[in-house]
PDB file of N, CA and C in Angstrom:
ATOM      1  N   UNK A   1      -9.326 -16.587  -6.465  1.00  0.00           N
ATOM      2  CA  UNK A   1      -9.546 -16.338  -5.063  1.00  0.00           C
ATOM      3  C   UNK A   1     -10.885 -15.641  -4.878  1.00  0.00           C
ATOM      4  N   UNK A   2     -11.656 -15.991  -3.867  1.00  0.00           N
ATOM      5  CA  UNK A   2     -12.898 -15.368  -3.578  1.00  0.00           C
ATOM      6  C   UNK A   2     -12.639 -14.612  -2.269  1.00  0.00           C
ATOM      7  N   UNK A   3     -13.354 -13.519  -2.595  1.00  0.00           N
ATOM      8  CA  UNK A   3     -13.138 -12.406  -1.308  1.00  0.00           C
ATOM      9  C   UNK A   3     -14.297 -12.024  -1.072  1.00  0.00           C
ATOM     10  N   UNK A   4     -14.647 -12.170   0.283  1.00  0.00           N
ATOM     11  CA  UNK A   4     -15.955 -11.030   0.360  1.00  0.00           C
ATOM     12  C   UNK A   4     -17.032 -11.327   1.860  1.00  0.00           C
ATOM     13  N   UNK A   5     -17.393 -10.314   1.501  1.00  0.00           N
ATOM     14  CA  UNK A   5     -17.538  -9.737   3.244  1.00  0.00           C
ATOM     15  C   UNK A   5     -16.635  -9.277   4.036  1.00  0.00           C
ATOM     16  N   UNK A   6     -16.630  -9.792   5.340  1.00  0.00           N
ATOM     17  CA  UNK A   6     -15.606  -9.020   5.991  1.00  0.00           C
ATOM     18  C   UNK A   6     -13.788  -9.577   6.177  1.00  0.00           C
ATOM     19  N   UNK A   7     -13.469  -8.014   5.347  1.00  0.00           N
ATOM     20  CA  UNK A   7     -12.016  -8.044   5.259  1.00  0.00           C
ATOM     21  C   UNK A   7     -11.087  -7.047   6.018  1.00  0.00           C
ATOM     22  N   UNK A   8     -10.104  -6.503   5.621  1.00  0.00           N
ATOM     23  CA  UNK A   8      -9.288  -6.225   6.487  1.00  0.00           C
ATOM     24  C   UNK A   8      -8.833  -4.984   5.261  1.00  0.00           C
ATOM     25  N   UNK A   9      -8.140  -3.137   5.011  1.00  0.00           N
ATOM     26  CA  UNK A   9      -7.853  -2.899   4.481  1.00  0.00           C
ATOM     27  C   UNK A   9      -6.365  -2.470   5.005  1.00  0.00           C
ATOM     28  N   UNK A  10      -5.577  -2.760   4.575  1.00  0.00           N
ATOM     29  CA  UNK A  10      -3.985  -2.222   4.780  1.00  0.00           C
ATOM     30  C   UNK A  10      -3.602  -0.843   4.139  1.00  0.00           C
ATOM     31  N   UNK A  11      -3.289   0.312   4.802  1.00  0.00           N
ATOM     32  CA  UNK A  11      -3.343   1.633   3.762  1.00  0.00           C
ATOM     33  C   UNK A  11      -1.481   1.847   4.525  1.00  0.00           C
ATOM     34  N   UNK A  12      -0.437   1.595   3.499  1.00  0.00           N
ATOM     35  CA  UNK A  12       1.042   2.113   3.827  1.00  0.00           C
ATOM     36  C   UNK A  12       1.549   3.516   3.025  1.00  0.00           C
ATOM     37  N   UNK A  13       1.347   4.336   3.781  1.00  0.00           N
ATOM     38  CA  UNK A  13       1.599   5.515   3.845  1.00  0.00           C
ATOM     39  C   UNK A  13       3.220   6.006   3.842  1.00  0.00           C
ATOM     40  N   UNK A  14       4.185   6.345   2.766  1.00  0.00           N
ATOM     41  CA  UNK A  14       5.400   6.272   2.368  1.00  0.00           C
ATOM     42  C   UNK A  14       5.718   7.770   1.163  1.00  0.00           C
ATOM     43  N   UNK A  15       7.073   8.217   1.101  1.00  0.00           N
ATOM     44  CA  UNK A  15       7.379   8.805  -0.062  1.00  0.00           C
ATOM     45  C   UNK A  15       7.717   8.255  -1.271  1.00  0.00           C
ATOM     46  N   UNK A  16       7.088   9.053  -2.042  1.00  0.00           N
ATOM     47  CA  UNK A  16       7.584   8.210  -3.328  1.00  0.00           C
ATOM     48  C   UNK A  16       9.348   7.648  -3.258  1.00  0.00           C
ATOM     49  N   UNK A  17      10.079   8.976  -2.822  1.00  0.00           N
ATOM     50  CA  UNK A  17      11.423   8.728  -2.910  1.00  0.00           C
ATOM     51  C   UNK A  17      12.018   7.653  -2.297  1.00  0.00           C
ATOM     52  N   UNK A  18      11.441   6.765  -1.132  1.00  0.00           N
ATOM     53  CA  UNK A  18      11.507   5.968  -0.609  1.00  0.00           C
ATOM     54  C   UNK A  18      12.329   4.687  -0.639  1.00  0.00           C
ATOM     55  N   UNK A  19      13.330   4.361  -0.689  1.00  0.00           N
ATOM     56  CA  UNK A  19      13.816   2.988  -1.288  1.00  0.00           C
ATOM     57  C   UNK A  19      14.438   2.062  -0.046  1.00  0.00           C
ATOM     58  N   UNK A  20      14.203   0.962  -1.652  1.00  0.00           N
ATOM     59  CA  UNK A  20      14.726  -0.836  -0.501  1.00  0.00           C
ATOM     60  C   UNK A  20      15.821  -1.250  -1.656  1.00  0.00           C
ATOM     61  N   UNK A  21      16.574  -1.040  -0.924  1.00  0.00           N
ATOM     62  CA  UNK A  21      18.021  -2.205  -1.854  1.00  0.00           C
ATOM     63  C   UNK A  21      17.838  -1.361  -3.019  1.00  0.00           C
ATOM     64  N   UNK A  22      18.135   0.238  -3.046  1.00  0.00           N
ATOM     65  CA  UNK A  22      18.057   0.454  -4.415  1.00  0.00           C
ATOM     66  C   UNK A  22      16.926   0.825  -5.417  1.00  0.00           C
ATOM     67  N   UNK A  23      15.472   0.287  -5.241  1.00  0.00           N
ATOM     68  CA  UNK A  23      14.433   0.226  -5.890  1.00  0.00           C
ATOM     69  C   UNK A  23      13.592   0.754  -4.974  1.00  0.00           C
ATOM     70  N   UNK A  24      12.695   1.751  -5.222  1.00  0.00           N
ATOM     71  CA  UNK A  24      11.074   1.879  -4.826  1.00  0.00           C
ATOM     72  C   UNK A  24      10.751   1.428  -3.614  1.00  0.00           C
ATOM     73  N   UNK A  25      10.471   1.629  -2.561  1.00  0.00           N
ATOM     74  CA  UNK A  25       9.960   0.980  -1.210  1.00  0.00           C
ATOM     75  C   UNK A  25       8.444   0.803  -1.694  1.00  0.00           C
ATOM     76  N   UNK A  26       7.879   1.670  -2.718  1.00  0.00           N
ATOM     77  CA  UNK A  26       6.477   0.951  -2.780  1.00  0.00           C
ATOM     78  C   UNK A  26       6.522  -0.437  -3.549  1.00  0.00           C
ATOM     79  N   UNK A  27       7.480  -0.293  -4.716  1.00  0.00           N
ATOM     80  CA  UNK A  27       7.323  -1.340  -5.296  1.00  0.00           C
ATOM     81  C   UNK A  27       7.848  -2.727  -4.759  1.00  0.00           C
ATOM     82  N   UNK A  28       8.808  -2.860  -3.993  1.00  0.00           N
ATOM     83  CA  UNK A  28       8.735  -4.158  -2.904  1.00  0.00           C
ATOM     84  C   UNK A  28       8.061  -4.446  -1.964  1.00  0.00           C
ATOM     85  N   UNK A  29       6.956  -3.167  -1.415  1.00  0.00           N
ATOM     86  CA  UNK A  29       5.972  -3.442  -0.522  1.00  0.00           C
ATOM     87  C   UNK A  29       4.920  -4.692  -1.907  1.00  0.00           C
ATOM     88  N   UNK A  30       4.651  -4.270  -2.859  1.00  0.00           N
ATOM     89  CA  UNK A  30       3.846  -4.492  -3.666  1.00  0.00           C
ATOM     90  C   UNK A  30       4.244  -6.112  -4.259  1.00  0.00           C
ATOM     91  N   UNK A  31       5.825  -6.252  -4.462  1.00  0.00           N
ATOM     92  CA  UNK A  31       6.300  -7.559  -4.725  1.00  0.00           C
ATOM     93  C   UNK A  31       5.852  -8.169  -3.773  1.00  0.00           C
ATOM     94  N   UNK A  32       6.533  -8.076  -2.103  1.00  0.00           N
ATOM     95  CA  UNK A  32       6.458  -8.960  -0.988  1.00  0.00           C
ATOM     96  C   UNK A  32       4.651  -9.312  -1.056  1.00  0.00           C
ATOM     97  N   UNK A  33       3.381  -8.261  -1.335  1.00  0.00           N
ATOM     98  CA  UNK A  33       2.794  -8.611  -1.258  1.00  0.00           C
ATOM     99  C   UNK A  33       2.117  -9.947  -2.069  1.00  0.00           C
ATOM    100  N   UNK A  34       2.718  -9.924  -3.595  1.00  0.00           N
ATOM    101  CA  UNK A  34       2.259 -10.830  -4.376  1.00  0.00           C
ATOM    102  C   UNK A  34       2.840 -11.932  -4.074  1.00  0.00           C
ATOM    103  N   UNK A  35       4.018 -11.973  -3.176  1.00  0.00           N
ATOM    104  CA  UNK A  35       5.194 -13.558  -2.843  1.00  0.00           C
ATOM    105  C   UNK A  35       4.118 -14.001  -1.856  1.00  0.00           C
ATOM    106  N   UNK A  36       3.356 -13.009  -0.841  1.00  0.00           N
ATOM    107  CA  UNK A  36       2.401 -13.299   0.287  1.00  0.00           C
ATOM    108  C   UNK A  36       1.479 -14.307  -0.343  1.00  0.00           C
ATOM    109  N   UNK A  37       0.635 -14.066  -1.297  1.00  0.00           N
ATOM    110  CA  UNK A  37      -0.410 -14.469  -2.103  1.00  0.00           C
ATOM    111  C   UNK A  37      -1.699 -13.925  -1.710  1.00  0.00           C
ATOM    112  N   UNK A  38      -1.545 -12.451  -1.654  1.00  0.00           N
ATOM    113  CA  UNK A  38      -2.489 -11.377  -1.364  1.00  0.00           C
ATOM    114  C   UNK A  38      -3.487 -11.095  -2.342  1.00  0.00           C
ATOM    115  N   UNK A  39      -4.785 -10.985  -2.445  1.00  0.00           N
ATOM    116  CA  UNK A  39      -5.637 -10.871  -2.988  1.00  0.00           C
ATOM    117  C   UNK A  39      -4.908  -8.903  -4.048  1.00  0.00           C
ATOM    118  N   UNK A  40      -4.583  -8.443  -3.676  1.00  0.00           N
ATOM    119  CA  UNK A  40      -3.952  -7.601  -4.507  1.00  0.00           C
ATOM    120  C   UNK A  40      -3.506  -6.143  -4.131  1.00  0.00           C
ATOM    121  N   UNK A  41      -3.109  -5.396  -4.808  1.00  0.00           N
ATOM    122  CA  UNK A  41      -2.172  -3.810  -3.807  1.00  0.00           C
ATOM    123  C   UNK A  41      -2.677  -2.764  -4.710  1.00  0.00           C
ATOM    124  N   UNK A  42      -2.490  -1.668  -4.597  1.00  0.00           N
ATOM    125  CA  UNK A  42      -2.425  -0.914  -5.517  1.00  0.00           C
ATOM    126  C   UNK A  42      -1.816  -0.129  -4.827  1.00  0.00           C
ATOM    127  N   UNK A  43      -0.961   1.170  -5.898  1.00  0.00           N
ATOM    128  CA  UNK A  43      -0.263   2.313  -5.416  1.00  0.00           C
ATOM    129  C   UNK A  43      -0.651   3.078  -5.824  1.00  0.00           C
ATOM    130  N   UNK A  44      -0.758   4.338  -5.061  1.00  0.00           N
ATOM    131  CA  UNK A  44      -1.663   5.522  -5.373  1.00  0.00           C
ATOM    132  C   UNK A  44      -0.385   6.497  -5.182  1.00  0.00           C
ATOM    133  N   UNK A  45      -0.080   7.481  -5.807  1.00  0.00           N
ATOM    134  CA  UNK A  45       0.559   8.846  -5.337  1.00  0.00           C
ATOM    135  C   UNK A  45       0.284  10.300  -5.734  1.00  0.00           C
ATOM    136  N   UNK A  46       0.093  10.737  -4.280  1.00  0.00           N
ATOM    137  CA  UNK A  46      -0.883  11.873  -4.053  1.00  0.00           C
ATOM    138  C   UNK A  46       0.060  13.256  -4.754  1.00  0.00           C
ATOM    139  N   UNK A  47      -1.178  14.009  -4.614  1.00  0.00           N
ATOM    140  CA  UNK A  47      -0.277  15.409  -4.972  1.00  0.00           C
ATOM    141  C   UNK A  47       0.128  16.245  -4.342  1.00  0.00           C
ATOM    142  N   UNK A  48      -0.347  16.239  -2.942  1.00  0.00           N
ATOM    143  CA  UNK A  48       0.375  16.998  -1.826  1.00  0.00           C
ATOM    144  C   UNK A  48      -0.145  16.276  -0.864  1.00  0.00           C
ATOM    145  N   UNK A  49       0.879  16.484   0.484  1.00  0.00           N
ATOM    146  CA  UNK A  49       0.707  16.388   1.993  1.00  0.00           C
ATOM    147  C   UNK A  49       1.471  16.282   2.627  1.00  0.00           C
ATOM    148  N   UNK A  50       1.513  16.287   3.933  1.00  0.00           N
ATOM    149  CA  UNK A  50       2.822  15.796   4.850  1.00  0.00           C
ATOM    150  C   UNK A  50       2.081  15.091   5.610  1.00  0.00           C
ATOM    151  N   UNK A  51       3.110  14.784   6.834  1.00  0.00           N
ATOM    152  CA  UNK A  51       3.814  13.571   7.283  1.00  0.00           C
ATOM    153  C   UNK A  51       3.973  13.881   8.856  1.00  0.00           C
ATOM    154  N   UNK A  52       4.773  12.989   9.540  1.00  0.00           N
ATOM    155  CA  UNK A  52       5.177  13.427  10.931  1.00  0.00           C
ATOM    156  C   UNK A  52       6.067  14.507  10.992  1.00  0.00           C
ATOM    157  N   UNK A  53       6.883  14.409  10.054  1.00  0.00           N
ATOM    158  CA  UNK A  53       8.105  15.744   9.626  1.00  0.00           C
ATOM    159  C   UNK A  53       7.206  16.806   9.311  1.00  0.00           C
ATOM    160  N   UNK A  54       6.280  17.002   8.843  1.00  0.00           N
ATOM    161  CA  UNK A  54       5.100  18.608   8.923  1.00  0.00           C
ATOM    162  C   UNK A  54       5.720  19.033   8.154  1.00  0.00           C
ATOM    163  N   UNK A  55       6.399  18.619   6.772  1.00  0.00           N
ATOM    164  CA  UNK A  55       6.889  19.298   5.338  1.00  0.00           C
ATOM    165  C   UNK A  55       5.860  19.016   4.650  1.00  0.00           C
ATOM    166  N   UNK A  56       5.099  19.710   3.860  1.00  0.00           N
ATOM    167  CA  UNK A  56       4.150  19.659   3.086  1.00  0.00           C
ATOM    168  C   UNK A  56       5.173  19.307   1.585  1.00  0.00           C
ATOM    169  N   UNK A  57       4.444  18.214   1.124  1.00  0.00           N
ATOM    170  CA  UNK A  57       5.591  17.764  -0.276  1.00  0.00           C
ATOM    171  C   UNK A  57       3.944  18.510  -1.632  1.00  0.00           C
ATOM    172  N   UNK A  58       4.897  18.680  -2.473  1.00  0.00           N
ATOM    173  CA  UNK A  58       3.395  19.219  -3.286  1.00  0.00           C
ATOM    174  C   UNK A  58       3.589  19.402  -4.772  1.00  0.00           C
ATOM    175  N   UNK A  59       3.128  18.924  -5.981  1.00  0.00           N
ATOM    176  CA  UNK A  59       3.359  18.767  -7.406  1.00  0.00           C
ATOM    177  C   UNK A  59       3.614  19.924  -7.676  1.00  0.00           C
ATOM    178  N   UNK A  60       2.623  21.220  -7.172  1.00  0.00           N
ATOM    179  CA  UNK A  60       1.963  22.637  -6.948  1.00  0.00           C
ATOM    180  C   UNK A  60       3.818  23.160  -7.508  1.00  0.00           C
ATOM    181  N   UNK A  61       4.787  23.028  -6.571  1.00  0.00           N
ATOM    182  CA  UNK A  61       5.815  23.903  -6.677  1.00  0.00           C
ATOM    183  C   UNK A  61       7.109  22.647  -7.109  1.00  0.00           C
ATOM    184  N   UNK A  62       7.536  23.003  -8.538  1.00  0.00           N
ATOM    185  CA  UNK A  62       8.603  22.391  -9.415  1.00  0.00           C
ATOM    186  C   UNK A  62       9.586  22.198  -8.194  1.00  0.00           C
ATOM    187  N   UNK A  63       9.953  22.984  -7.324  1.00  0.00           N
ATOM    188  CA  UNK A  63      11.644  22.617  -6.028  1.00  0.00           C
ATOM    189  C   UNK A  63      10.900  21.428  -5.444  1.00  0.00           C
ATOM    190  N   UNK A  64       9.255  21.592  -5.145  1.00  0.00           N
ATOM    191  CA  UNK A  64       9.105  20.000  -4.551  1.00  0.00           C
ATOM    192  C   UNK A  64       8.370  19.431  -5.172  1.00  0.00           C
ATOM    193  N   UNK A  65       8.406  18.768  -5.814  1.00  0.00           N
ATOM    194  CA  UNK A  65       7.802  17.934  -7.128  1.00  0.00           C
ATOM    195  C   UNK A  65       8.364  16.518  -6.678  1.00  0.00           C
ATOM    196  N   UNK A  66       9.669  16.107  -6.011  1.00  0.00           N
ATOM    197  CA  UNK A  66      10.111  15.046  -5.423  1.00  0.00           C
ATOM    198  C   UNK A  66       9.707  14.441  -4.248  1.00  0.00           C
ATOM    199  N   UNK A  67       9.442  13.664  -3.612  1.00  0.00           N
ATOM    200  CA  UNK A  67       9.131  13.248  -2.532  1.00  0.00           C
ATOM    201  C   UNK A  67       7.784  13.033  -2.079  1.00  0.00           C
ATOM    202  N   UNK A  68       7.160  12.862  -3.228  1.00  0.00           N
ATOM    203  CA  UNK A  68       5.529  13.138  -2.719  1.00  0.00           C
ATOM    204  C   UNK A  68       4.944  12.007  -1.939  1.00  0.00           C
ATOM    205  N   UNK A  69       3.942  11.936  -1.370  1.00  0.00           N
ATOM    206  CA  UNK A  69       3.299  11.087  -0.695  1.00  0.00           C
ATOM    207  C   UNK A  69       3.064   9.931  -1.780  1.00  0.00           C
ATOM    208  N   UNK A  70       3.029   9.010  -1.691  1.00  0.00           N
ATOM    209  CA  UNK A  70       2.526   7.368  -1.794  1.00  0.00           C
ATOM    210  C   UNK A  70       2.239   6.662  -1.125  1.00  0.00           C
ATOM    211  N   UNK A  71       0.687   5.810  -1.503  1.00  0.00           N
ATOM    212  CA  UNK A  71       0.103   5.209  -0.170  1.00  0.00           C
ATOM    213  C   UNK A  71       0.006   3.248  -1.321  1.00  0.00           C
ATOM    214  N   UNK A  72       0.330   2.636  -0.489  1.00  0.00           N
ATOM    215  CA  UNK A  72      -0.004   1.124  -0.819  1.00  0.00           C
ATOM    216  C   UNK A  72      -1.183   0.959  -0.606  1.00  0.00           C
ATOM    217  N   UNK A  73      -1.867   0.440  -0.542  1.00  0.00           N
ATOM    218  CA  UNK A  73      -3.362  -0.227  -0.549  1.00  0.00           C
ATOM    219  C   UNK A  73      -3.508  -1.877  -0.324  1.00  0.00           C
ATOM    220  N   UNK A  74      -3.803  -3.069   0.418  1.00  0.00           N
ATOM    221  CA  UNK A  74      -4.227  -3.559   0.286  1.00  0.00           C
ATOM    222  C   UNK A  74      -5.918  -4.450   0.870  1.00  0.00           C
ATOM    223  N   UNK A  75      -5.998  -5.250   0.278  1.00  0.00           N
ATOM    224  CA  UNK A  75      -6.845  -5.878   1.136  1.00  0.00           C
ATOM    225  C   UNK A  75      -7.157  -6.946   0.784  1.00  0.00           C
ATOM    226  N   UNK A  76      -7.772  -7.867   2.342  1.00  0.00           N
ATOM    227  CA  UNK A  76      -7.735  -9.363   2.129  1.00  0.00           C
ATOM    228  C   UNK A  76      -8.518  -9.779   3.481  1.00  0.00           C
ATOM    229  N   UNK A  77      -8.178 -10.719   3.372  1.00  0.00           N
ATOM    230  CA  UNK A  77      -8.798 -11.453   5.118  1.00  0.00           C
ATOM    231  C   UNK A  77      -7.754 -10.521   6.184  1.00  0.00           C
ATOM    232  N   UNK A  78      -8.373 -10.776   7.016  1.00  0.00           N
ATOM    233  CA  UNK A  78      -7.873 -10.529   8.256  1.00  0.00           C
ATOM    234  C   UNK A  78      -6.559 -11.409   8.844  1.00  0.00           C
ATOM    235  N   UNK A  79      -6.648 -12.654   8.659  1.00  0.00           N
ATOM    236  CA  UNK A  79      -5.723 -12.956   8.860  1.00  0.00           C
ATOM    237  C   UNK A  79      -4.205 -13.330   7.928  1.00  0.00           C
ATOM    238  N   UNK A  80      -4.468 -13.234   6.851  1.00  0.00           N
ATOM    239  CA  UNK A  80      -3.856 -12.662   6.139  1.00  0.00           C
ATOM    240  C   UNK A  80      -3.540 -11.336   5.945  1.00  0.00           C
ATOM    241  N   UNK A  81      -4.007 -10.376   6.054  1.00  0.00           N
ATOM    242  CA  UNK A  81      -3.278  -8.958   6.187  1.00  0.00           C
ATOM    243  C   UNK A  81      -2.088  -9.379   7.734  1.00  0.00           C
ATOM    244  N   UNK A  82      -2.577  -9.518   9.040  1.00  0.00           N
ATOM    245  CA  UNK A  82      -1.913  -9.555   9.811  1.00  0.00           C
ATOM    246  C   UNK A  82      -0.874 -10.830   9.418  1.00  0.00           C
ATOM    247  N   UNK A  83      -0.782 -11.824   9.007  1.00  0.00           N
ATOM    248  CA  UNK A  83       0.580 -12.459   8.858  1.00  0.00           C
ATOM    249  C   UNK A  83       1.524 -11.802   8.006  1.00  0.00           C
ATOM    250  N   UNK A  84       0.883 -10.981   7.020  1.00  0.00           N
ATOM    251  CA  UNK A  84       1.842 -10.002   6.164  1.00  0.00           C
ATOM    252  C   UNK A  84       2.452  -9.019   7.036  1.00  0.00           C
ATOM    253  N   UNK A  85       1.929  -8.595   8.474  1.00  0.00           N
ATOM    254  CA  UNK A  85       2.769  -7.161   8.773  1.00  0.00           C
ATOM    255  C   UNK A  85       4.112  -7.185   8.919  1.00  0.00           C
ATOM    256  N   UNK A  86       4.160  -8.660   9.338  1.00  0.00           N
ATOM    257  CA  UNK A  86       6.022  -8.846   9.893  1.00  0.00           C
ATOM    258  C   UNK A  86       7.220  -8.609   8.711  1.00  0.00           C
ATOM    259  N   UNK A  87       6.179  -8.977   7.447  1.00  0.00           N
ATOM    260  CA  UNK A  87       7.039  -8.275   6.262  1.00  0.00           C
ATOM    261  C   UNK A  87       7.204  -7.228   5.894  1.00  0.00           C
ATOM    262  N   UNK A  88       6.693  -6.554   6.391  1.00  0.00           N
ATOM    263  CA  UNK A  88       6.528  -4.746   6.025  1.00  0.00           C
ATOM    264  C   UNK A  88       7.270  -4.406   7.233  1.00  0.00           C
ATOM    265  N   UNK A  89       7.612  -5.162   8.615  1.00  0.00           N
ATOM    266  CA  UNK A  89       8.150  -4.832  10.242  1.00  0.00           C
ATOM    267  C   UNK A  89      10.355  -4.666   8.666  1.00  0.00           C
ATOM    268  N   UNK A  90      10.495  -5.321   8.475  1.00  0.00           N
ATOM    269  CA  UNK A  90      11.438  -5.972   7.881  1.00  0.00           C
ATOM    270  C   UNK A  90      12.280  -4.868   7.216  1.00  0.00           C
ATOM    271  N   UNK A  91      11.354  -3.976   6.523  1.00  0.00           N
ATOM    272  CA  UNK A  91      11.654  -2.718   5.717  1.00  0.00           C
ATOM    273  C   UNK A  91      11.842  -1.370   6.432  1.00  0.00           C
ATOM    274  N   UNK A  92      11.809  -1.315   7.506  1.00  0.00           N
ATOM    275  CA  UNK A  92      11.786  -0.350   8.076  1.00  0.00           C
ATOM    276  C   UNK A  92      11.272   0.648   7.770  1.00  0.00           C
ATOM    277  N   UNK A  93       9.751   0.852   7.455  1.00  0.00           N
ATOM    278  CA  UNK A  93       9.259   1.781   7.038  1.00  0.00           C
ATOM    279  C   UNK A  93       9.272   3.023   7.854  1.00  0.00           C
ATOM    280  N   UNK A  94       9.710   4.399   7.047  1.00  0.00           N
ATOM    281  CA  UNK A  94       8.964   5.429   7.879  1.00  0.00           C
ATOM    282  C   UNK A  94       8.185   5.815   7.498  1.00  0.00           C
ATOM    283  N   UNK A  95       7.115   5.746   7.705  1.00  0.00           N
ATOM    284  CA  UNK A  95       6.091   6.425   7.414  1.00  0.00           C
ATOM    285  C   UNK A  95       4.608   5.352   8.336  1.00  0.00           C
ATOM    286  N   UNK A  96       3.345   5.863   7.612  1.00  0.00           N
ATOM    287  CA  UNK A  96       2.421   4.983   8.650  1.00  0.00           C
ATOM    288  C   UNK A  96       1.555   3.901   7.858  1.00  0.00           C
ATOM    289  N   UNK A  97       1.533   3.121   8.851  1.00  0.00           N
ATOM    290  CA  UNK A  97       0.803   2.034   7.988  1.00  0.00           C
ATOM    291  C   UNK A  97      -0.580   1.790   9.427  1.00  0.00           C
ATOM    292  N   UNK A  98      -1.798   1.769   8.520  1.00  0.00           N
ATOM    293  CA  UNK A  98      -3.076   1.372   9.016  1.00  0.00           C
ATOM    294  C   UNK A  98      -3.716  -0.027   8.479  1.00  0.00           C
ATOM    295  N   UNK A  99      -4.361  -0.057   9.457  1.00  0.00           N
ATOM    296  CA  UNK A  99      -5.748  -0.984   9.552  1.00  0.00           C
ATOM    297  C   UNK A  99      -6.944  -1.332   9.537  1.00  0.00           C
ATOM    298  N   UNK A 100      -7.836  -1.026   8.155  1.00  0.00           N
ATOM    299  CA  UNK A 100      -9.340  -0.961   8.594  1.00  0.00           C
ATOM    300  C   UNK A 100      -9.919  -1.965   8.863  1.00  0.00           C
ATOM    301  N   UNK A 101     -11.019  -2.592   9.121  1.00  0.00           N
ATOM    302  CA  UNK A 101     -11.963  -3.294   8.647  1.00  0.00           C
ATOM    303  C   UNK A 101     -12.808  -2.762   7.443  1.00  0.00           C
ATOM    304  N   UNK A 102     -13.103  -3.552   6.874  1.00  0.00           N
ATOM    305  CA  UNK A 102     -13.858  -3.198   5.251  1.00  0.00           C
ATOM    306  C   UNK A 102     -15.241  -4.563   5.384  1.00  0.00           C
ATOM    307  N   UNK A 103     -16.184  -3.687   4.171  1.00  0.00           N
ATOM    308  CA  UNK A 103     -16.991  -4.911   3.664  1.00  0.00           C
ATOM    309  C   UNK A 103     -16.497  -5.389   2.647  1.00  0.00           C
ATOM    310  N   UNK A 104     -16.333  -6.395   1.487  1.00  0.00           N
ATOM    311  CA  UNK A 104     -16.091  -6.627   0.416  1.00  0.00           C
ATOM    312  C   UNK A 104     -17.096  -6.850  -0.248  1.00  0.00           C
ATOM    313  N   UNK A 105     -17.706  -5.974  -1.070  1.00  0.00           N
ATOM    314  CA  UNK A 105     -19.084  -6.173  -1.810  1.00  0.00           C
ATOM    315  C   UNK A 105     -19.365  -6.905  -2.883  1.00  0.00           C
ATOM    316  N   UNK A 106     -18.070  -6.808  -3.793  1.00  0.00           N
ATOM    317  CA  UNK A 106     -17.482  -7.170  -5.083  1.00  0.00           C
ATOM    318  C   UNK A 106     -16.035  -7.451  -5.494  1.00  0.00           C
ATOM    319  N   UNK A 107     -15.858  -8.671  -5.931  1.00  0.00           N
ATOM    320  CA  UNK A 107     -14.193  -8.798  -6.045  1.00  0.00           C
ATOM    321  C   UNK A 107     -14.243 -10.187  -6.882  1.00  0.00           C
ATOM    322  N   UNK A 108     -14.128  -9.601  -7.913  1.00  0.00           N
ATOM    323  CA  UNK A 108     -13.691 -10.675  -9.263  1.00  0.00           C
ATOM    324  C   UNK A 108     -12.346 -10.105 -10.224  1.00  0.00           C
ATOM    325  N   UNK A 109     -11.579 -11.378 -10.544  1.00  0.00           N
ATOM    326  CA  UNK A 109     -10.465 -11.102 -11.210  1.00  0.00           C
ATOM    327  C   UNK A 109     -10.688 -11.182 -12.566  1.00  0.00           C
ATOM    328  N   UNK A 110      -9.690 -10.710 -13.688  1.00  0.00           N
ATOM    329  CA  UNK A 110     -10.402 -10.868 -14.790  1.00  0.00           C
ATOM    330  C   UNK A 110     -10.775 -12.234 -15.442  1.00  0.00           C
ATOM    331  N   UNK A 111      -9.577 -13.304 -15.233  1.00  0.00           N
ATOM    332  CA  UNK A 111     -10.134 -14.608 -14.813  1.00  0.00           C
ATOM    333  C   UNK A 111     -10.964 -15.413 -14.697  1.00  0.00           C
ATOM    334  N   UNK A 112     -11.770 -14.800 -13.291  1.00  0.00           N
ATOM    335  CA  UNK A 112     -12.822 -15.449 -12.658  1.00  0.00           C
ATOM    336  C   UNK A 112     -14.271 -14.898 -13.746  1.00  0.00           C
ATOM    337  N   UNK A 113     -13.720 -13.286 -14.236  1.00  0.00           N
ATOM    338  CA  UNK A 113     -14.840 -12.915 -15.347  1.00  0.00           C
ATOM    339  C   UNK A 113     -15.057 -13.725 -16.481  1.00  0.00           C
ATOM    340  N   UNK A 114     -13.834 -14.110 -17.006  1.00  0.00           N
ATOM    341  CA  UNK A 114     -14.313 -13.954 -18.536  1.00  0.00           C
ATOM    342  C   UNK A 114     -15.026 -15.658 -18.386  1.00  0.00           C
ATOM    343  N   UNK A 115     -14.851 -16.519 -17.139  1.00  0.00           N
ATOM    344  CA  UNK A 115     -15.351 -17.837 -17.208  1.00  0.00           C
ATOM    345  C   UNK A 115     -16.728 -18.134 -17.264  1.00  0.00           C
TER     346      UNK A 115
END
């Protein structure tokens, strides 16, 4: 897949503790994205912050060491990020999910490298 110029960045903002059917709410954000055929996700999880609830979650203190922030990441075209939202509408996320616009400067898979 070739990406580049102007794209779209998806940032889903979630607790780690988070779950779908049992498993990870990041990690089925991250499946649904690869069933999409999304240029790719990543999961990041932070070491402190809060939320709309104004609980600060934080590695800092062992009682909250659970629940920390996790953010999804993706990015792609534009219209592809937006046909994906209705799948993320599905999960009932709480937490927030954004929208940037991005440049794409660089975006090769390892794939497309080693050819």
């Amino acid at each position: 897949m070739r990406l580049s110029g102007r794209a779209l960045r998806m940032t889903i903002f979630v607790d780690d503790t988070d779950t779908w059917h049992h498993k990870p709410l990041f990690t089925e954000i991250v499946h649904r994205a690869h069933e999409a055929g999304l240029a790719g996700a990543t999961v990041f999880r932070g070491v402190e912050g809060f939320g709309a609830t104004s609980v600060v979650h934080t590695t800092r203190l062992l009682s909250m060491a659970d629940d920390l922030p996790t953010t999804v990441v993706i990015v792609d075209e534009e219209e592809r990020i937006r046909s994906f939202l209705p799948r993320l509408e599905e999960l009932g996320i709480e937490g927030l999910v954004t929208v940037q616009e991005v440049e794409v400067v660089h975006y090769k898979g390892r794939e497309a490298a080693s050819k």
